[in-house]
Protein backbone atom coordinates (compact mmCIF):
# COMPACT_ATOMS: atom_id res chain seq x y z
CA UNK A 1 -36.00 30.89 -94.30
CA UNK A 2 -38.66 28.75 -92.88
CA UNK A 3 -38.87 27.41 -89.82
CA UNK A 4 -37.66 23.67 -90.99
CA UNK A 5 -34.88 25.12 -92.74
CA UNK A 6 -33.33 26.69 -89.66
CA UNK A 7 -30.24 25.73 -87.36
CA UNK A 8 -30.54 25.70 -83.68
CA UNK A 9 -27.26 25.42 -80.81
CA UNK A 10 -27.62 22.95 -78.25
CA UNK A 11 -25.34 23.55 -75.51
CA UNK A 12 -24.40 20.63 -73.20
CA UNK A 13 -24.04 20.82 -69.38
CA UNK A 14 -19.92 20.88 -70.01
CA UNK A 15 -20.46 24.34 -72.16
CA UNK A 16 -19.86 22.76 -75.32
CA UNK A 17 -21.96 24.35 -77.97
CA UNK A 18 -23.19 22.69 -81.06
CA UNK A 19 -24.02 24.76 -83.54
CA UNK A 20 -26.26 24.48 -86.69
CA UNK A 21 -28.23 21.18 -85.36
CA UNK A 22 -31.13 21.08 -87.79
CA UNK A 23 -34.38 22.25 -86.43
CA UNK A 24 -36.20 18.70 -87.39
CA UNK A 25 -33.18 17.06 -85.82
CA UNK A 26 -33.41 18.83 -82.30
CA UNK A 27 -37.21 18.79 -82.32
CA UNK A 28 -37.24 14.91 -81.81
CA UNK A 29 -36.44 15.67 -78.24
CA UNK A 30 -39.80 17.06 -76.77
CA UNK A 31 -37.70 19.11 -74.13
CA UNK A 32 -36.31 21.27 -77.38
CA UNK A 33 -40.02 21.40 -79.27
CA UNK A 34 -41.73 22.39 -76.30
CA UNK A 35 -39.60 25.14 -75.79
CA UNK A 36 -39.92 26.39 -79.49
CA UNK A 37 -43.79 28.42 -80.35
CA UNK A 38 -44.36 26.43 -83.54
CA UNK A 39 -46.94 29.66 -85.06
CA UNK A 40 -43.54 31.45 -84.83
CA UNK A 41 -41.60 31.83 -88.39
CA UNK A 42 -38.68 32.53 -86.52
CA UNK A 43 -37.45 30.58 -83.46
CA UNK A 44 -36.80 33.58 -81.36
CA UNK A 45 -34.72 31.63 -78.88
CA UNK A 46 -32.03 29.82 -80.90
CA UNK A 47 -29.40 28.42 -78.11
CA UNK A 48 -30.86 25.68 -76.22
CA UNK A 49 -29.49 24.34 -72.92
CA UNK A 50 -29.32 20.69 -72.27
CA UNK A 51 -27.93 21.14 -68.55
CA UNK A 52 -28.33 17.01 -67.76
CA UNK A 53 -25.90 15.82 -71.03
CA UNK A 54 -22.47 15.85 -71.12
CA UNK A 55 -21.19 16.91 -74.72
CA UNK A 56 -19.62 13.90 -75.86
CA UNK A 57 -23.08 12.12 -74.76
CA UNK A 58 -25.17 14.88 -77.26
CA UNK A 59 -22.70 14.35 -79.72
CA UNK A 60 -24.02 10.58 -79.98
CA UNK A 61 -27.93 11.86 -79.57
CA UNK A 62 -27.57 14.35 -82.49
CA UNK A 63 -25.85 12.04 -84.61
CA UNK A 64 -29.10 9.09 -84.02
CA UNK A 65 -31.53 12.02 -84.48
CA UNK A 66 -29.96 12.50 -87.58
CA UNK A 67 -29.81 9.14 -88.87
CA UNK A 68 -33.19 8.97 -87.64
CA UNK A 69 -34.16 11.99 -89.94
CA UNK A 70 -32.29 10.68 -93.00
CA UNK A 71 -33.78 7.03 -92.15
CA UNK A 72 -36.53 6.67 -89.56
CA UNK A 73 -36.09 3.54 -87.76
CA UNK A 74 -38.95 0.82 -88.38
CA UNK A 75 -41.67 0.22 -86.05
CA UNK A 76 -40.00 -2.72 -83.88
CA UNK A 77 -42.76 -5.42 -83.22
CA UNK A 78 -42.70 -7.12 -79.73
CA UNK A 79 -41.70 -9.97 -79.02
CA UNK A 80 -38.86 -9.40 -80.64
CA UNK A 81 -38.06 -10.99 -84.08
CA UNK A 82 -34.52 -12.11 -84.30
CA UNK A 83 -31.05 -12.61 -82.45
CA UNK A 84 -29.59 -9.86 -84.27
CA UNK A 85 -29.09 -6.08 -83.70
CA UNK A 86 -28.78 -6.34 -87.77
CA UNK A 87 -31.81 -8.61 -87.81
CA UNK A 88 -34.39 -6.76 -85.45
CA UNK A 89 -33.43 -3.36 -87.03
CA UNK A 90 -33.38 -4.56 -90.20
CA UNK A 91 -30.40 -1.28 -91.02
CA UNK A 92 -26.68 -1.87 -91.15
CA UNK A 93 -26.80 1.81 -89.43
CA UNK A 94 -28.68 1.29 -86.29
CA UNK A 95 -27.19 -2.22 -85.93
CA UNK A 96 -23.96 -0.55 -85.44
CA UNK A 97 -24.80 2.92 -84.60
CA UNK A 98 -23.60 1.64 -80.87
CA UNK A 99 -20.34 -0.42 -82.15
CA UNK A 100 -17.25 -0.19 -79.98
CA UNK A 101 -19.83 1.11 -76.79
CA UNK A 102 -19.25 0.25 -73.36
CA UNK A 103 -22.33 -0.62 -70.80
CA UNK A 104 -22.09 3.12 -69.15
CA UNK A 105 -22.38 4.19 -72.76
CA UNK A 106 -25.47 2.55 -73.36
CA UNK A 107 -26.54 3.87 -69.07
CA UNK A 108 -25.39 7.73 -70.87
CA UNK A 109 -27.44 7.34 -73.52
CA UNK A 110 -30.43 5.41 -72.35
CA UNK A 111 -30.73 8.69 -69.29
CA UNK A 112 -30.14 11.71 -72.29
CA UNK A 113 -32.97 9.67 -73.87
CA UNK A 114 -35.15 9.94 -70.86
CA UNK A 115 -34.28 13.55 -70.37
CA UNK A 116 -34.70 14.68 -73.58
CA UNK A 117 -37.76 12.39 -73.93
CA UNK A 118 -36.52 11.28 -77.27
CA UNK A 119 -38.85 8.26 -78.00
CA UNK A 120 -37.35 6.26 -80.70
CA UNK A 121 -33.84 6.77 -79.00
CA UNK A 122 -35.14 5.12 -75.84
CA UNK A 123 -36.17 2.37 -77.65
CA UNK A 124 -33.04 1.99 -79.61
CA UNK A 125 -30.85 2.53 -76.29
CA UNK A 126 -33.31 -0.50 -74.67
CA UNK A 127 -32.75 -3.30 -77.24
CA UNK A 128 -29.45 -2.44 -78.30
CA UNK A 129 -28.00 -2.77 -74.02
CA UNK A 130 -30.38 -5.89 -73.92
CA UNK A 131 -28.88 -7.53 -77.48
CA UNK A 132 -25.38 -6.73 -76.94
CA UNK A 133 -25.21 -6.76 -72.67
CA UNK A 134 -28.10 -8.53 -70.83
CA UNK A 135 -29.10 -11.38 -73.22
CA UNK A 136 -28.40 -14.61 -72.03
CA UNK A 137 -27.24 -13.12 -68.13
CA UNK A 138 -28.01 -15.35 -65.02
CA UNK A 139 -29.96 -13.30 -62.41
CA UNK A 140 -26.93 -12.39 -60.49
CA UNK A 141 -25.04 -11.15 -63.29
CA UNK A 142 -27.89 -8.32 -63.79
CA UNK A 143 -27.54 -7.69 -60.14
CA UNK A 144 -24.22 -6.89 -60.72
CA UNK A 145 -25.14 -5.01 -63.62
CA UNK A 146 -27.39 -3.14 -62.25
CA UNK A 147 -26.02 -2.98 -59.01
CA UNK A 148 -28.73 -4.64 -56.78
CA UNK A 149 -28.10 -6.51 -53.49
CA UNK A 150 -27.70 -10.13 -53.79
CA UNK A 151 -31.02 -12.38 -52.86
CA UNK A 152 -29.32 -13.03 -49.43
CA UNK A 153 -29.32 -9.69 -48.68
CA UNK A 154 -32.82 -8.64 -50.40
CA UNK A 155 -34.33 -11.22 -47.47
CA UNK A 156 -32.46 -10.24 -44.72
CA UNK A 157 -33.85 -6.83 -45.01
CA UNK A 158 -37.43 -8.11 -45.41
């Protein structure tokens, strides 16, 4: 077996195990590949702890590190061209990869991302929360958001 061809078990800070992740799939994560010696043929270390992500949070990163293996996401070209998830994507998958997600969803994902350091994942988690949640939101709406003081308050403590 070589080293592409082999499973590895991610376990997620709630003990759930997931077993026979591809090795190209967990790899995205730089967390996972630099814990792996890439001269080795075998991985000696197989189970990998992910002590930051809850399980039903890793379920959604392994299943957009597989898409991502099956289709890698285009390069996305700033400023941003179109309205659309479907648009600036240009893939009925990653368009609605997210559908049915609520704003902590997108807060989950966006922090596995960062933790994992998962690159194309961050950017995915970025545009998708600012397409579907921020667009179009006065400033005090993203306060609220993002739970910031109000201006009033930002000056009074100046």
């Amino acid at each position: 077996m070589t080293t592409q061809e082999q499973n590895l078990t991610l376990i997620s800070s709630d003990n759930v195990k997931f077993l026979d992740v591809p090795r190209e799939v967990a790899i995205m994560s730089t967390l996972i590949k630099e814990g792996i010696d890439e001269d080795e043929d075998e991985i000696a270390e197989k189970e990998f702890p992910i002590p930051k992500v809850e399980s039903d949070v890793l379920r959604k990163v392994i299943d957009f590190c597989t898409l991502y293996q099956k289709e890698p996401m285009k390069k996305i070209e700033t400023p941003l061209i179109g309205d659309t998830l479907e648009t600036i994507f240009d893939s009925p998958q990653y368009a609605s990869f997210c559908k049915g997600w609520e704003l902590e969803d997108f807060f989950s994902m966006h922090a596995a991302a960062n933790y994992m350091n998962i690159e194309p994942l961050i950017t995915w988690v970025c545009i998708s929360l600012d397409n579907l949640h921020l667009k179009g939101k006065t400033p005090a709406e993203l306060r609220q958001i993002f739970m910031l003081p109000a201006e009033a308050e930002d000056l009074a403590s100046a």
